[in-house]
N, C-alpha and C. Protein backbone atom coordinates (compact mmCIF):
# COMPACT_ATOMS: atom_id res chain seq x y z
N UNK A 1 32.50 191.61 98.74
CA UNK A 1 31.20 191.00 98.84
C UNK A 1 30.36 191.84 99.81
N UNK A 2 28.99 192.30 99.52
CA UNK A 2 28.37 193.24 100.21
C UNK A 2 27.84 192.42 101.75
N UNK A 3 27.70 192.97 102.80
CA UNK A 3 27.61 192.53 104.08
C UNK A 3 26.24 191.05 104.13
N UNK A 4 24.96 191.29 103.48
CA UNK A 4 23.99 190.36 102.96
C UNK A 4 24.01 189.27 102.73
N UNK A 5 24.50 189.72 101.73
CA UNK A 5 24.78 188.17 100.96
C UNK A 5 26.08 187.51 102.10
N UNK A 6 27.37 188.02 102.49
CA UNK A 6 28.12 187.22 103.65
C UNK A 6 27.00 186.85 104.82
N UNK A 7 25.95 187.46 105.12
CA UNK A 7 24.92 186.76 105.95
C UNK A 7 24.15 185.73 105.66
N UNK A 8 23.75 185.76 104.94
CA UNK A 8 23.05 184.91 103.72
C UNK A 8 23.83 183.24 103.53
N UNK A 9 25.34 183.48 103.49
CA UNK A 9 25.95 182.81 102.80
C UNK A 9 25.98 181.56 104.50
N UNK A 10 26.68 183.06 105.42
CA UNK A 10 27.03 181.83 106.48
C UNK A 10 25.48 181.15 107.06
N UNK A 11 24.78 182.24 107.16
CA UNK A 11 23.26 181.17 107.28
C UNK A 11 23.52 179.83 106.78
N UNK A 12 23.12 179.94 105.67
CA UNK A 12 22.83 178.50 104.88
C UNK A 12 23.84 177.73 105.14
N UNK A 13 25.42 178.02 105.18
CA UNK A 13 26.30 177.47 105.41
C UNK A 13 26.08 176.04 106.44
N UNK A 14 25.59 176.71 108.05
CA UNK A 14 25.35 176.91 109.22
C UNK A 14 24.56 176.13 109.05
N UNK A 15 23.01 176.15 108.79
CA UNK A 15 21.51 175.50 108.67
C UNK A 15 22.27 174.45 108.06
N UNK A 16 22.97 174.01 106.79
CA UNK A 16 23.25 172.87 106.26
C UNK A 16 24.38 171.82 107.68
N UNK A 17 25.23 172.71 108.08
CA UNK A 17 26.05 171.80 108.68
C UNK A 17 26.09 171.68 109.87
N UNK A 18 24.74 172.40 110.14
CA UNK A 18 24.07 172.30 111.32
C UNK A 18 23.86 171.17 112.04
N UNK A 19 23.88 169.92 111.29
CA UNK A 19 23.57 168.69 111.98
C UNK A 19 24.93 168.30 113.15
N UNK A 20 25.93 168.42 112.23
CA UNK A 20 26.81 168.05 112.87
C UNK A 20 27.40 168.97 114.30
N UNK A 21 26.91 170.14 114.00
CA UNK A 21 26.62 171.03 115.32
C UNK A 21 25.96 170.91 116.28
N UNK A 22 25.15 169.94 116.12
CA UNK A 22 23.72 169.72 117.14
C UNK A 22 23.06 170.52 117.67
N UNK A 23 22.63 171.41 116.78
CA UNK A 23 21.70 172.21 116.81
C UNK A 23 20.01 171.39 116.64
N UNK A 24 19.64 170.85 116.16
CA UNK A 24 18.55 169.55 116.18
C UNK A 24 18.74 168.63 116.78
N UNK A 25 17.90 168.53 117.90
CA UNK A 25 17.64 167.05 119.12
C UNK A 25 16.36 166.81 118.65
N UNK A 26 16.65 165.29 119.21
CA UNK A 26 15.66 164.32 119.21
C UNK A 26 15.44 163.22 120.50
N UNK A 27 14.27 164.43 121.44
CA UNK A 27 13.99 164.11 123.08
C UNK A 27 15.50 164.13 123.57
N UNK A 28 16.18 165.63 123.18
CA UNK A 28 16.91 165.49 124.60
C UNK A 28 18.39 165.08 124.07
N UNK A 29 18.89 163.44 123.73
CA UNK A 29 20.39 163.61 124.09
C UNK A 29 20.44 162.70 122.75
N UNK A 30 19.22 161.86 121.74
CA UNK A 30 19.97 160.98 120.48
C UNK A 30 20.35 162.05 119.91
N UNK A 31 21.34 161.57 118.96
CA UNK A 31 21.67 162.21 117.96
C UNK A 31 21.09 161.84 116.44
N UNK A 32 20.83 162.54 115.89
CA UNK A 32 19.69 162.60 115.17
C UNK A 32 20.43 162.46 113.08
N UNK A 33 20.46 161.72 112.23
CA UNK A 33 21.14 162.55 111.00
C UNK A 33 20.26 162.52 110.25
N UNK A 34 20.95 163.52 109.20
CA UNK A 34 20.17 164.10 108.36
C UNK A 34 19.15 163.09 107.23
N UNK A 35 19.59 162.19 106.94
CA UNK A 35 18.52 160.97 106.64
C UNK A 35 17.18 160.74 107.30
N UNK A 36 17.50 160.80 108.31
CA UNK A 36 16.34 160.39 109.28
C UNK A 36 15.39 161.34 109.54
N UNK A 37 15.72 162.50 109.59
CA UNK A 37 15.27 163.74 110.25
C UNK A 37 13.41 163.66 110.04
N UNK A 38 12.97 163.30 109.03
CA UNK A 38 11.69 163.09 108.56
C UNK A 38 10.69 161.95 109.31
N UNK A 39 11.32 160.76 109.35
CA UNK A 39 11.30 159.43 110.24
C UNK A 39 10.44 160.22 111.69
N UNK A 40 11.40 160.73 112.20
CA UNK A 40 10.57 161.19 113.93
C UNK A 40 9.77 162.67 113.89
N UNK A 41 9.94 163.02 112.54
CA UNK A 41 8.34 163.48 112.75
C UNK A 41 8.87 165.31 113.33
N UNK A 42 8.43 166.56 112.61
CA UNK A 42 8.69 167.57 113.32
C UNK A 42 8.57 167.79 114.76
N UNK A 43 7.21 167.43 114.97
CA UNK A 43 6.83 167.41 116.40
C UNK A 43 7.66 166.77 117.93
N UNK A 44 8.45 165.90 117.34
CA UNK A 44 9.44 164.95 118.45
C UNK A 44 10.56 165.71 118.04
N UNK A 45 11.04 167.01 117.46
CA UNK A 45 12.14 167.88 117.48
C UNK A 45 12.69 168.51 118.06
N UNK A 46 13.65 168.79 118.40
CA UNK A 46 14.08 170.43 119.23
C UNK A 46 14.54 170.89 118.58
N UNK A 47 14.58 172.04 118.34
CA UNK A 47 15.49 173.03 117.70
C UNK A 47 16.59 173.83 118.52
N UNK A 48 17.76 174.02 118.65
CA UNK A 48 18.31 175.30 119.75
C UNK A 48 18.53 176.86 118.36
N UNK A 49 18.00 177.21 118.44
CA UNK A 49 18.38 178.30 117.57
C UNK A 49 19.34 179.46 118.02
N UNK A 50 19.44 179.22 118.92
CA UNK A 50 20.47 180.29 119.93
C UNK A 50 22.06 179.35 118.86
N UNK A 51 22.03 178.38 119.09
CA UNK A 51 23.01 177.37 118.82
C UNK A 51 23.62 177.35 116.84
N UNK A 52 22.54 177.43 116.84
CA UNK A 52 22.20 178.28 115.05
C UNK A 52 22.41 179.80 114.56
N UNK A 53 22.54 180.45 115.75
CA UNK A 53 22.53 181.75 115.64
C UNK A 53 24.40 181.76 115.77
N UNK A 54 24.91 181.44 116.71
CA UNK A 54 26.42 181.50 117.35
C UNK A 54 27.05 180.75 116.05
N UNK A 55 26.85 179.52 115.95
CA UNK A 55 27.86 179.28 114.27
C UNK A 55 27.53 180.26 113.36
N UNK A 56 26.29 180.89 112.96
CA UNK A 56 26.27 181.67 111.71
C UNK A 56 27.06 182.82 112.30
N UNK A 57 27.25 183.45 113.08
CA UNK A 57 27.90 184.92 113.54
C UNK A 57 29.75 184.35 113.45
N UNK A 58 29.86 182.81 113.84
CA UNK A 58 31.17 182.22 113.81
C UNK A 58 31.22 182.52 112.16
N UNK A 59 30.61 181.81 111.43
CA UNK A 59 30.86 181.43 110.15
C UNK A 59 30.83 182.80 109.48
N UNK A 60 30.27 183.76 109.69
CA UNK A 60 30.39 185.33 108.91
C UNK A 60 31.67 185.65 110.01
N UNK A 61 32.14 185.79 110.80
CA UNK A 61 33.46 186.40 111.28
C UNK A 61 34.45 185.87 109.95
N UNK A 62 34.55 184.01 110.02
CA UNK A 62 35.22 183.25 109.41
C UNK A 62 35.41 184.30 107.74
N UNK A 63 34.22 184.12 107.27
CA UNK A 63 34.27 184.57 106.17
C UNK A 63 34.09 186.12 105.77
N UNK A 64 34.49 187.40 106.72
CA UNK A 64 34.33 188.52 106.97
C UNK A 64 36.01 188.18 106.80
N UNK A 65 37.13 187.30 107.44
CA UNK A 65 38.44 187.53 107.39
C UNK A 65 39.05 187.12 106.47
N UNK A 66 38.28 186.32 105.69
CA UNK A 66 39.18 185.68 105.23
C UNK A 66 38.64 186.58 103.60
N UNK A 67 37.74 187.25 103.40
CA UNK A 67 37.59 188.21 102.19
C UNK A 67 38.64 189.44 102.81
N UNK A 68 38.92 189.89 103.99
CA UNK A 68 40.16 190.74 104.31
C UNK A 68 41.24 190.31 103.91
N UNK A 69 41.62 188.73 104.07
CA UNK A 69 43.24 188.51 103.82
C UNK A 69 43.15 188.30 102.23
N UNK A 70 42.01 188.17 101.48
CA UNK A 70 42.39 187.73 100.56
C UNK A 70 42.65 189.05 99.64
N UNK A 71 41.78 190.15 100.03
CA UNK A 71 41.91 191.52 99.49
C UNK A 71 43.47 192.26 100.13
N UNK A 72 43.56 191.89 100.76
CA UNK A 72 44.97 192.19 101.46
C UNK A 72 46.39 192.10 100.67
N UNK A 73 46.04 190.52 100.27
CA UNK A 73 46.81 190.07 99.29
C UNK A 73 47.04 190.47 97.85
N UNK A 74 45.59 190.86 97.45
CA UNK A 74 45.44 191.01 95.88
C UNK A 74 45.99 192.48 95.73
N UNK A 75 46.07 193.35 96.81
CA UNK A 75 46.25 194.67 96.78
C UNK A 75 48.06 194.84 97.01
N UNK A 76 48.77 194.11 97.62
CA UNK A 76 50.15 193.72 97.71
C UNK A 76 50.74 193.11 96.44
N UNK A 77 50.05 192.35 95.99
CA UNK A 77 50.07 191.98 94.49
C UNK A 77 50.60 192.66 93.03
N UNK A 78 49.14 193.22 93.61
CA UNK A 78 48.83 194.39 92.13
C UNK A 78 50.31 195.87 92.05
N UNK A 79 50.84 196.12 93.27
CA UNK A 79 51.66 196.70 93.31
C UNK A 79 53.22 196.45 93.11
């Protein structure tokens, strides 16, 4: 899989399961779900994007190794 699209992939990954990361506050310490998110309004948001940034670099390591073990395998295989 070309390097991109594994960026791409853990992004969205990340942004989706982001909630449960708490990467989005609401004033500070509620916890906020994804239902609601509309309810309080962009403006009463926080974002940490630093926090968004560290799972997506987690989630492309994740999936940077695990296309290694799996090519690892298929190549032990084939022989």
């Amino acid at each position: 899989m070309r390097r991109n699209i594994k960026i791409w992939i853990s992004f969205g990954i990340a942004l989706l399961l982001g909630f449960p990361f708490k990467w989005i506050f609401y004033k500070g310490d509620e916890g906020i779900s994804i239902f609601t998110i509309f309810d309080y309004g962009i403006n009463n948001l926080f974002f940490a994007l630093s926090t968004l940034a560290l799972n997506t670099l987690i989630l492309f390591g994740l999936i940077s190794l695990l296309e290694k073990v799996r090519n690892s395998f298929s190549i032990k295989s084939k022989s």
